[in-house]
Structure formats: structure tokens, C-alpha cells
Protein backbone atom coordinates (compact mmCIF):
# COMPACT_ATOMS: atom_id res chain seq x y z
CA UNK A 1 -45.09 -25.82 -40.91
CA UNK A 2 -47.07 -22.59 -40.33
CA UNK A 3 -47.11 -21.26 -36.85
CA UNK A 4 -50.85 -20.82 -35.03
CA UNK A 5 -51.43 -16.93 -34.34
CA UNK A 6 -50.61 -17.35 -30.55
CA UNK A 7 -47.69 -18.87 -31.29
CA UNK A 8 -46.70 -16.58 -33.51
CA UNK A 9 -47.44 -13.31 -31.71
CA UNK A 10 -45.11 -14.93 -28.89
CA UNK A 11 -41.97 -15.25 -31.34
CA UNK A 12 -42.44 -11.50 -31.99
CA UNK A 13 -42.39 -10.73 -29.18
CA UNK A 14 -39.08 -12.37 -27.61
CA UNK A 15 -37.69 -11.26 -30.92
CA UNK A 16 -38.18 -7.79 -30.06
CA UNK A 17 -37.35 -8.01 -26.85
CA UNK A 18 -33.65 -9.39 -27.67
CA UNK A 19 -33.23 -6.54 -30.38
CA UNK A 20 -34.22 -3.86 -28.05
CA UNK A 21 -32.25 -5.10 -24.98
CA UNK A 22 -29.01 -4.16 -25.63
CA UNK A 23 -29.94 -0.32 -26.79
CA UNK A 24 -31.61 -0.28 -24.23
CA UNK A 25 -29.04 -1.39 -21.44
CA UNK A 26 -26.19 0.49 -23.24
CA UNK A 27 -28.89 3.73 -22.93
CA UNK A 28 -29.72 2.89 -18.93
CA UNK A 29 -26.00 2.37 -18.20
CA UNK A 30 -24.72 5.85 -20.02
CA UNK A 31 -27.69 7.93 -18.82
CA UNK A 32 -28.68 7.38 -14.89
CA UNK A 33 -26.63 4.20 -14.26
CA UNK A 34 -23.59 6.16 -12.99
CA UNK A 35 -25.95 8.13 -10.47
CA UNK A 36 -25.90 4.86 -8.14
CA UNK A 37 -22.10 4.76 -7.91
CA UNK A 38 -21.55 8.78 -8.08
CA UNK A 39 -19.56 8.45 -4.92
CA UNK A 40 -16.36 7.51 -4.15
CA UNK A 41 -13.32 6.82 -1.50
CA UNK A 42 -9.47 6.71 -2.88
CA UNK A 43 -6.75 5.58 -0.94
CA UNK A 44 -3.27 6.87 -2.47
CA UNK A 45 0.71 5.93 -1.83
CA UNK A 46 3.41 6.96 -3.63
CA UNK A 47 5.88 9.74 -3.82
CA UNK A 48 7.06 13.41 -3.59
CA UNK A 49 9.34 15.89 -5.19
CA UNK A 50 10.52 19.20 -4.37
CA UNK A 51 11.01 22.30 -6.93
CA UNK A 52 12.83 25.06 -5.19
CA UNK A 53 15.91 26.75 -4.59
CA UNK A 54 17.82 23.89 -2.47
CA UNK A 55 19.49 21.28 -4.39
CA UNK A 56 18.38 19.79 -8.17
CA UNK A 57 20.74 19.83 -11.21
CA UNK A 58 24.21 20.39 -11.49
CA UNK A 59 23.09 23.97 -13.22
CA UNK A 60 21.57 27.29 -12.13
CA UNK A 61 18.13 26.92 -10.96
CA UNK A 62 15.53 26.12 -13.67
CA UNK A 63 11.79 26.61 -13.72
CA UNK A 64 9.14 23.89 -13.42
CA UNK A 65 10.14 20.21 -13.56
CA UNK A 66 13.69 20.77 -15.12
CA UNK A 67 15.31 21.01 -12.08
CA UNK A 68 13.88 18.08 -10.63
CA UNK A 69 16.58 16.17 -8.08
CA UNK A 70 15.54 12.52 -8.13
CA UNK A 71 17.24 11.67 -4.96
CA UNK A 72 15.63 13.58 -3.01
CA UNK A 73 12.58 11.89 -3.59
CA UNK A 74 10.39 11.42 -0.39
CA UNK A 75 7.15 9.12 0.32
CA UNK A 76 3.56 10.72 0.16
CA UNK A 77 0.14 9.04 1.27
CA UNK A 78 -3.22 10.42 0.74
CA UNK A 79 -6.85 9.69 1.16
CA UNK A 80 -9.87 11.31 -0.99
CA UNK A 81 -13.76 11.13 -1.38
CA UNK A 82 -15.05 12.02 -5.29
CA UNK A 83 -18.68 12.98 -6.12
CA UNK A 84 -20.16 12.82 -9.83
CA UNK A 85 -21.66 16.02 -10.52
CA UNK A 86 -22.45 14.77 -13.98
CA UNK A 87 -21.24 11.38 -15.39
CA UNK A 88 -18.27 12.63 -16.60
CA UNK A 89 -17.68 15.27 -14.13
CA UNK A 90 -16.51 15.25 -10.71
CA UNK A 91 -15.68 17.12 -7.38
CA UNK A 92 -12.85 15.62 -4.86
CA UNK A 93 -11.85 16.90 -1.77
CA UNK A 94 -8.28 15.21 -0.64
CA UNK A 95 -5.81 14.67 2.55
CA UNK A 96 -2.41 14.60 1.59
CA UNK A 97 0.58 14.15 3.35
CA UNK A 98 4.24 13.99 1.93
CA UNK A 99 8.09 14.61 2.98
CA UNK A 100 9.86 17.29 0.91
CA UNK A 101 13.61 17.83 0.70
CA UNK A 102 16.66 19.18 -1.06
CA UNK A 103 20.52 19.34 -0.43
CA UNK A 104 23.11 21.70 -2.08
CA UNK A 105 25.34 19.38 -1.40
CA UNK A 106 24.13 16.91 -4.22
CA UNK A 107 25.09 19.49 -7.06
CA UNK A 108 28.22 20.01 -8.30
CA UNK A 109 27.02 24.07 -9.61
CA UNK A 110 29.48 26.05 -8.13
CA UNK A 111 27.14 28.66 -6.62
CA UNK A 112 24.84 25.90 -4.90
CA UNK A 113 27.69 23.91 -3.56
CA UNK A 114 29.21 26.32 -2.00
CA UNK A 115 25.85 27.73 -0.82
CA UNK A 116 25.87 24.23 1.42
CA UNK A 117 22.23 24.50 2.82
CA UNK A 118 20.22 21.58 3.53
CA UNK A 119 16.25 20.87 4.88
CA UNK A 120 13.29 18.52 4.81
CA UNK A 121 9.95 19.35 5.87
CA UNK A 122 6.80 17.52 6.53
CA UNK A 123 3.33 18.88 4.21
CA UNK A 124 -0.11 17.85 5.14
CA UNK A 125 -2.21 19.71 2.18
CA UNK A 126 -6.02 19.61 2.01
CA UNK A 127 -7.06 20.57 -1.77
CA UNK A 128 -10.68 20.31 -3.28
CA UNK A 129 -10.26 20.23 -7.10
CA UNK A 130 -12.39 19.55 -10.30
CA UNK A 131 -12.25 16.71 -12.46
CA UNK A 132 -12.78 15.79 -16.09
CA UNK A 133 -13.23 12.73 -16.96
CA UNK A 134 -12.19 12.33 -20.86
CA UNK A 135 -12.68 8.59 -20.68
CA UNK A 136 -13.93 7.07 -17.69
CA UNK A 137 -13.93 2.98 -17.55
CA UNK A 138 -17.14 1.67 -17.78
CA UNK A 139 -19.36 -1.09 -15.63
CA UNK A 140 -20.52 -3.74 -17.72
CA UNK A 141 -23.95 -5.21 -18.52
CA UNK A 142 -26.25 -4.06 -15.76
CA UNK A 143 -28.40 -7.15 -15.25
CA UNK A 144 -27.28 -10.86 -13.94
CA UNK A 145 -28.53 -13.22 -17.12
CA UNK A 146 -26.93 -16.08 -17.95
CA UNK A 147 -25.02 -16.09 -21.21
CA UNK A 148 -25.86 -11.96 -22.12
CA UNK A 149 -22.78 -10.09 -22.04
CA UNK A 150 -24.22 -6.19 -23.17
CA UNK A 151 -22.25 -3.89 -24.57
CA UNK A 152 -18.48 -4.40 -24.52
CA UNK A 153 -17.02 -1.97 -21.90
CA UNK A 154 -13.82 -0.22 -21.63
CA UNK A 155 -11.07 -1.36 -18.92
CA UNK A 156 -9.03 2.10 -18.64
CA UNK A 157 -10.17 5.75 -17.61
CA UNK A 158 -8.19 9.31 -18.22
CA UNK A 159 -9.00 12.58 -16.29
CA UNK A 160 -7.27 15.69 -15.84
CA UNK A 161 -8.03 17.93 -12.64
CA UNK A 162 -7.15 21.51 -11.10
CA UNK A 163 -8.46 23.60 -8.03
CA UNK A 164 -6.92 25.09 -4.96
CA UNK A 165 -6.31 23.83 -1.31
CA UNK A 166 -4.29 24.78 1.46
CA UNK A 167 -0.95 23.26 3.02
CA UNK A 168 0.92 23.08 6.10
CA UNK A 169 4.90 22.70 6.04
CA UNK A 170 8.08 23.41 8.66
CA UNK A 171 11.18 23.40 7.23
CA UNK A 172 14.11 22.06 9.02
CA UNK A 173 17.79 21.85 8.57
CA UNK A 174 20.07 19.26 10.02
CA UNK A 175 22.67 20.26 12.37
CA UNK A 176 25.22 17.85 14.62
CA UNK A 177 22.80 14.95 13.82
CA UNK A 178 19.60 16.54 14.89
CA UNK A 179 16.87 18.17 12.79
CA UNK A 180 16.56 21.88 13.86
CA UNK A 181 13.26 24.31 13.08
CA UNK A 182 14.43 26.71 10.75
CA UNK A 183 11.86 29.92 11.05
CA UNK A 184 12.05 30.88 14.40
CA UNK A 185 16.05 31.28 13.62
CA UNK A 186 15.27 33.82 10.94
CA UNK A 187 17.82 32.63 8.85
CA UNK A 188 17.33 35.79 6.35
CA UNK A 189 16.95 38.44 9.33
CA UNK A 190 13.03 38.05 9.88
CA UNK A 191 12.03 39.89 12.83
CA UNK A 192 15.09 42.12 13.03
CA UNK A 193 15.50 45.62 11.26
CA UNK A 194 15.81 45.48 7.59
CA UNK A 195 15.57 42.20 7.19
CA UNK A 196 12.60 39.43 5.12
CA UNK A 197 8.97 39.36 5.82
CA UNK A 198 8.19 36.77 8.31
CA UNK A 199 6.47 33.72 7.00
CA UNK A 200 3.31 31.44 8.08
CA UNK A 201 3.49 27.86 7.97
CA UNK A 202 0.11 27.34 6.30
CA UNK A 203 0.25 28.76 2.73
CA UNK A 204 -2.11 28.51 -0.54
CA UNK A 205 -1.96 26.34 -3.44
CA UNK A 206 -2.97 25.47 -6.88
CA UNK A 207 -3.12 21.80 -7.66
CA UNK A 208 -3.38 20.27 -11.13
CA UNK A 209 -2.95 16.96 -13.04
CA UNK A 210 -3.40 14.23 -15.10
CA UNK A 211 -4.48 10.55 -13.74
CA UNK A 212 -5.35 7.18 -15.66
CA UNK A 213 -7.65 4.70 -13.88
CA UNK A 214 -8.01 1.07 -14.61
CA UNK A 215 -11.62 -0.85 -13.41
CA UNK A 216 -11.07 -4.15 -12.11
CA UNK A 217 -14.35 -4.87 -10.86
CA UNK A 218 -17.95 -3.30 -10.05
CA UNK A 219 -16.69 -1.30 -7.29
CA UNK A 220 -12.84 -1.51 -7.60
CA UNK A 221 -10.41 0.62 -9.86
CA UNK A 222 -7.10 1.50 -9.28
CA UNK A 223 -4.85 3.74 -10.91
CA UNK A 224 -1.73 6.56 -11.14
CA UNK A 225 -1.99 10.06 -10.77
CA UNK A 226 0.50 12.76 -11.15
CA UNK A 227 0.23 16.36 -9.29
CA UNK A 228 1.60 19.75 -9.84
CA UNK A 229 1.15 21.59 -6.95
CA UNK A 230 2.20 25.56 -7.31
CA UNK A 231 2.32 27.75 -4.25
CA UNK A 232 2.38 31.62 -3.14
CA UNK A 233 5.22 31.04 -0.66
CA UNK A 234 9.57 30.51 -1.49
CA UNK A 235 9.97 29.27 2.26
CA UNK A 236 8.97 25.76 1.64
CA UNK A 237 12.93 25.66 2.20
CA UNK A 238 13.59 28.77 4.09
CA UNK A 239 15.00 30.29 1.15
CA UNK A 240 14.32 33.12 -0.64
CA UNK A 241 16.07 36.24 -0.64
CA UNK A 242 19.27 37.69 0.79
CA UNK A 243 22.63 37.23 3.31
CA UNK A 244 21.73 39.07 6.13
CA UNK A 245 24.10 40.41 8.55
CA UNK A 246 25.66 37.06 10.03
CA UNK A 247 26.42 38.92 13.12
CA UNK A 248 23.14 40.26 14.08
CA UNK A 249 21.73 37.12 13.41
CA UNK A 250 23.69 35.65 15.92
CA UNK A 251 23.77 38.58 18.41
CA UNK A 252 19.58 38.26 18.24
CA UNK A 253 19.36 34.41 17.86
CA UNK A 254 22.26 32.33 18.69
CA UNK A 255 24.98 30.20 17.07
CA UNK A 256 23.10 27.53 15.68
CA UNK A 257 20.63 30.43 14.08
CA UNK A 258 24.27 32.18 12.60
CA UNK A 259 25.55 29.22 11.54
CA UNK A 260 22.66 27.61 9.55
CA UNK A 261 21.49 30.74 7.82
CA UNK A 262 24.77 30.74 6.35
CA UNK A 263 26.97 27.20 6.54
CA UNK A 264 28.60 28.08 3.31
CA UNK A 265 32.20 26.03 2.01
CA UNK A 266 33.79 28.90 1.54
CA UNK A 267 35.25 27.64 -2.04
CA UNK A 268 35.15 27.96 -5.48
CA UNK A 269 35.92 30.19 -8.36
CA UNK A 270 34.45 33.56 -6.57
CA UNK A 271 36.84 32.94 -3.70
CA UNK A 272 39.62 32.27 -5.32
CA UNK A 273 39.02 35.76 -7.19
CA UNK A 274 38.82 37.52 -3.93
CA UNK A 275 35.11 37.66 -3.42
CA UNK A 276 32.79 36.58 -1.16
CA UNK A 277 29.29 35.26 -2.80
CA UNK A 278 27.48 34.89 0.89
CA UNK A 279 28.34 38.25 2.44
CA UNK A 280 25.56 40.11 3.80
CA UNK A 281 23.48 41.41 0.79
CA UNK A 282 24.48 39.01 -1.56
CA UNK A 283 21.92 36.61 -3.00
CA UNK A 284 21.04 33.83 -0.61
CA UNK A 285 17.67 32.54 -2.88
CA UNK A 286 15.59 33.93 -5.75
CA UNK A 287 11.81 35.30 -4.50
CA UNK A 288 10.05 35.89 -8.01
CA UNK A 289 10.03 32.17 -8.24
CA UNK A 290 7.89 30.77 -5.95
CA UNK A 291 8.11 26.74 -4.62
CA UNK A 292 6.23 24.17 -5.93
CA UNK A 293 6.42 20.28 -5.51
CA UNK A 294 4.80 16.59 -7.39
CA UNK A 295 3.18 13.92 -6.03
CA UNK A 296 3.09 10.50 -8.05
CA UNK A 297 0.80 8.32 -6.72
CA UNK A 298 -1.10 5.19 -7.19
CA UNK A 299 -4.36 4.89 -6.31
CA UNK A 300 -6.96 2.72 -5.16
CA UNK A 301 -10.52 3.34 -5.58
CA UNK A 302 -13.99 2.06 -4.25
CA UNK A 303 -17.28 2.86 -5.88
CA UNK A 304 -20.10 3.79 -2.83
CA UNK A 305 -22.98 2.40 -4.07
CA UNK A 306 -26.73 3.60 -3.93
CA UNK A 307 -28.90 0.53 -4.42
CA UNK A 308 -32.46 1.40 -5.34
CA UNK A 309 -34.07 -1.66 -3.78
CA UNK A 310 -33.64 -2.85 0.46
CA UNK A 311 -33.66 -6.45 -0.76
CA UNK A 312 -30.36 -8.24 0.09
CA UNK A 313 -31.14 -10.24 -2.84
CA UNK A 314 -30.87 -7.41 -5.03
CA UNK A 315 -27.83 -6.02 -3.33
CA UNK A 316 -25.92 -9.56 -3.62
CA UNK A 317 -27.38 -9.49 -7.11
CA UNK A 318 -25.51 -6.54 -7.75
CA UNK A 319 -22.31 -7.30 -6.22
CA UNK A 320 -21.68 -10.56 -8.26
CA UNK A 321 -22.05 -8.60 -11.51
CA UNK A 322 -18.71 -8.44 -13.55
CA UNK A 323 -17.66 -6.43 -16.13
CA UNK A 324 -17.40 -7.37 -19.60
CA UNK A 325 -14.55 -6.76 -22.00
């Protein structure tokens, strides 16, 4: 049976309507979409590593992650706010706070264990860093119809970032069951003729990293994150350079100041040759290579959303949407 002209004109229509609709949903969600959910709050817990001079493998120090001590492994908590610059492109500015240790007395190199020095310190690091967003997991169909599920979206997200921030640490070593300040004891002779640069407690940084993200709903993702974090200090641990004279050190700053800049076994191979490895002058740390530490988090994240309309109808609208695999 032919079909009048009204009738027909109405089948075309719908028809190319439901061809269109996808294109152009998949076009709306790619192009400006993102724009109403370009902000965002993280919430992070996990944990921290330090790379130093104090503790890590039963070797001679080694650069980067190689001489990473596992059991010293600390908590770390953070929170974060992320703007889209572009859809794929983002700025975050981040609070973090972690615990960061080591202990010669965990390796069995002869040099460190003798060496004997211990400390933990507290870091509260603010960092603003780019972000690249290689894959970033998408949000579904944008409109509420029954039975239309869009264009199939993707569940998982990778980014890599890097930038700079600032940190705040105070290194402490334990002594008689108590944790004692370790800079104003100037350990290596700071402050007294001849002896190391005095250090500040707030320092530089360099952050970078690699995170994967996984969307559970409109407005929820959550996901894991690892961070480098290089600095411009080697007194994360109050180590860095040489023995100075124990004597002075104790003449300008007391016995617990003598004792803890050098609480050394006295054992191993170099004393049973004769020689003393902690004397003044000898090598206490190494300065060309600077601190660093890791964070390994996971994260939690919450899209901020910009809705074009005032109607709590639209806004509920919204918020039931799900996304489609």
C-alpha cells in the first residue's frame, strides 16, 4: 500500500532524524560536552617512599628507584582540584602530605651499617602540575531516552603529568625512645667554622608521573597514580656531606647533637684494618645526588558540574544519566 504524501514526508523525517542522532551526540559529547564538567576535586590515600642516602639495599647507594627500601614505606594523603584547559588537557594544583623514612640499620652494606643513622620526617608539598590526558574515560550518551544507548564509551583513562611545587620537611632521628629535631644540632658542623651550609626546611621540587583513571559514573572516577618527586635539597635526611669534628660539635651543641651526628657501630672490615671510616673528614653522605621520594596513591575523583539550565528537572535529568559500555 502506497503511503499519502503527508505520511510520507513524516517517515523521512524520523528516518533522518535517527541516522543523524548518533553523529551528532558522539560530535556534541567530544567537542563542548567536556566544558560542563571541566572541573574537578580528587581525594587521594596511599603511600610514600624515600630515595636518599639513609637506608635501601644491601649495596652502595644507587640512583633513582633502585635503591628503593620497601619497609620503610610510610602513609601519604592528598587532596587536589583539576581544570580542563582543553578536553584533553588539564591544570591541577595539589596538597600533599606524607611520612618519609630510612634506617641504616636495615642493610647489611658494610659502610651503611656501620654508618647506624636513622630519621623520619613529616612533608606537606603543594605542587601545581600539567596534565595530558592520552585517553581520558568518556561519559556516555548525553540525553535520557529510553532504549538509545549512543556511542559506546570507554571505562578507563591514562595521563601522564609534570610541574613544580614546593615542600616542607623536618627531619628527625630517634634517640632513648624520643624523636629528636635534627637541624638545629648541626649534625655536619652547620653554623660552626668550616663546616656545611645551613639548610631551610621548605625546599623546591619537580613532580612527575603517570596515573590511570577508571569512570564509574557521571561524576565519579577513581583511580592510581604514581609520583616522582625530585628535589634541590640532600637534607631530607640530614645527610649529605662530611664527619665533622665530633668534638666541636659537642663543645657548641651538646651530647645528644655529638652523639647523633655520628652514632656509628664501630665495626666492620675498615676497623678491623685499622681505620676509622667516620673520623672527621671522612664521608658522612654524598651531595651531588640530591633526595627525592614516590607517592602511590589511589584516587577518588568528582566531576563539578556546570549545568546550562536552573531547572531542577534538568539537573536531576542529568544526574540519573549512566554511562554506556
Amino acid at each position: 500500500m502506497l503511503l499519502s504524501r503527508p505520511r510520507f514526508f513524516l517517515l523521512a523525517i524520523v528516518l533522518g532524524v535517527l541516522a543523524i542522532g548518533p553523529v551528532s551526540a558522539q560530535y556534541f559529547r567530544q567537542s563542548s560536552y567536556w566544558k560542563t564538567h571541566r572541573e574537578e576535586l580528587e581525594f587521594g590515600f596511599g603511600i610514600s617512599n624515600f630515595l636518599g642516602e639513609l637506608g635501601g639495599r644491601n649495596q652502595i647507594g644507587s640512583p633513582f628507584v633502585w635503591d628503593l627500601e620497601l619497609s620503610q614505606t610510610r602513609p601519604a594523603a592528598s587532596i587536589a582540584f583539576r581544570y580542563y584547559l582543553a578536553r584533553k588537557i588539564a591544570l591541577r594544583a595539589r596538597l600533599t602530605y606524607g611520612v618519609l623514612a630510612g634506617n641504616d640499620n636495615l642493610t647489611s652494606e658494610p659502610f651503611r651499617m656501620n654508618r647506624n643513622l636513622n630519621f623520619k620526617s613529616d612533608v606537606i608539598e603543594f605542587s601545581i602540575v600539567g596534565e595530558i590526558h592520552l585517553y581520558r574515560e568518556e561519559l556516555g550518551h548525553i540525553y535520557d531516552l529510553r532504549g538509545v544507548k549512543g556511542t559506546k564509551s570507554s571505562r578507563f583513562g591514562l595521563y601522564f603529568f609534570g610541574g613544580v611545587g614546593g615542600f616542607y620537611f623536618d627531619p628527625r632521628a630517634q634517640f632513648n625512645n624520643a624523636w629528636v629535631r635534627l637541624q638545629p644540632l648541626g649534625t655536619e658542623g652547620q653554623g660552626l667554622p668550616g663546616g656545611a651550609e645551613e639548610y631551610k626546611n621548605i625546599q623546591l621540587c619537580i613532580r612527575m608521573g603517570v596515573g590511570l583513571r577508571r569512570a564509574f559514573t557521571k561524576q565519579r572516577s577513581d583511580g592510581l597514580e604514581l609520583q616522582y618527586t625530585k628535589t634541590f635539597t640532600d637534607y631530607i635526611d640530614d645527610v649529605s656531606t662530611q664527619y665533622y669534628d665530633n668534638a666541636s660539635i659537642r663543645a657548641a651543641n651538646g651530647d645528644i647533637a655529638a652523639y647523633l651526628a655520628d652514632p656509628s657501630l664501630r665495626t666492620g672490615p675498615l676497623y678491623e684494618a685499622g681505620l676509622n671510616p667516620t673520623a672527621t673528614g671522612e664521608q658522612r653522605g654524598d651531595e651531588t645526588d640530591l633526595d627525592a621520594y614516590i607517592f602511590l596513591k589511589i584516587t577518588a575523583d568528582w566531576k563539578l558540574y556546570k549545568y546550562k539550565s536552573g531547572s531542577k528537572k534538568y539537573r536531576a535529568r542529568i544526574r540519573r544519566q549512566k554511562i554506556v559500555f
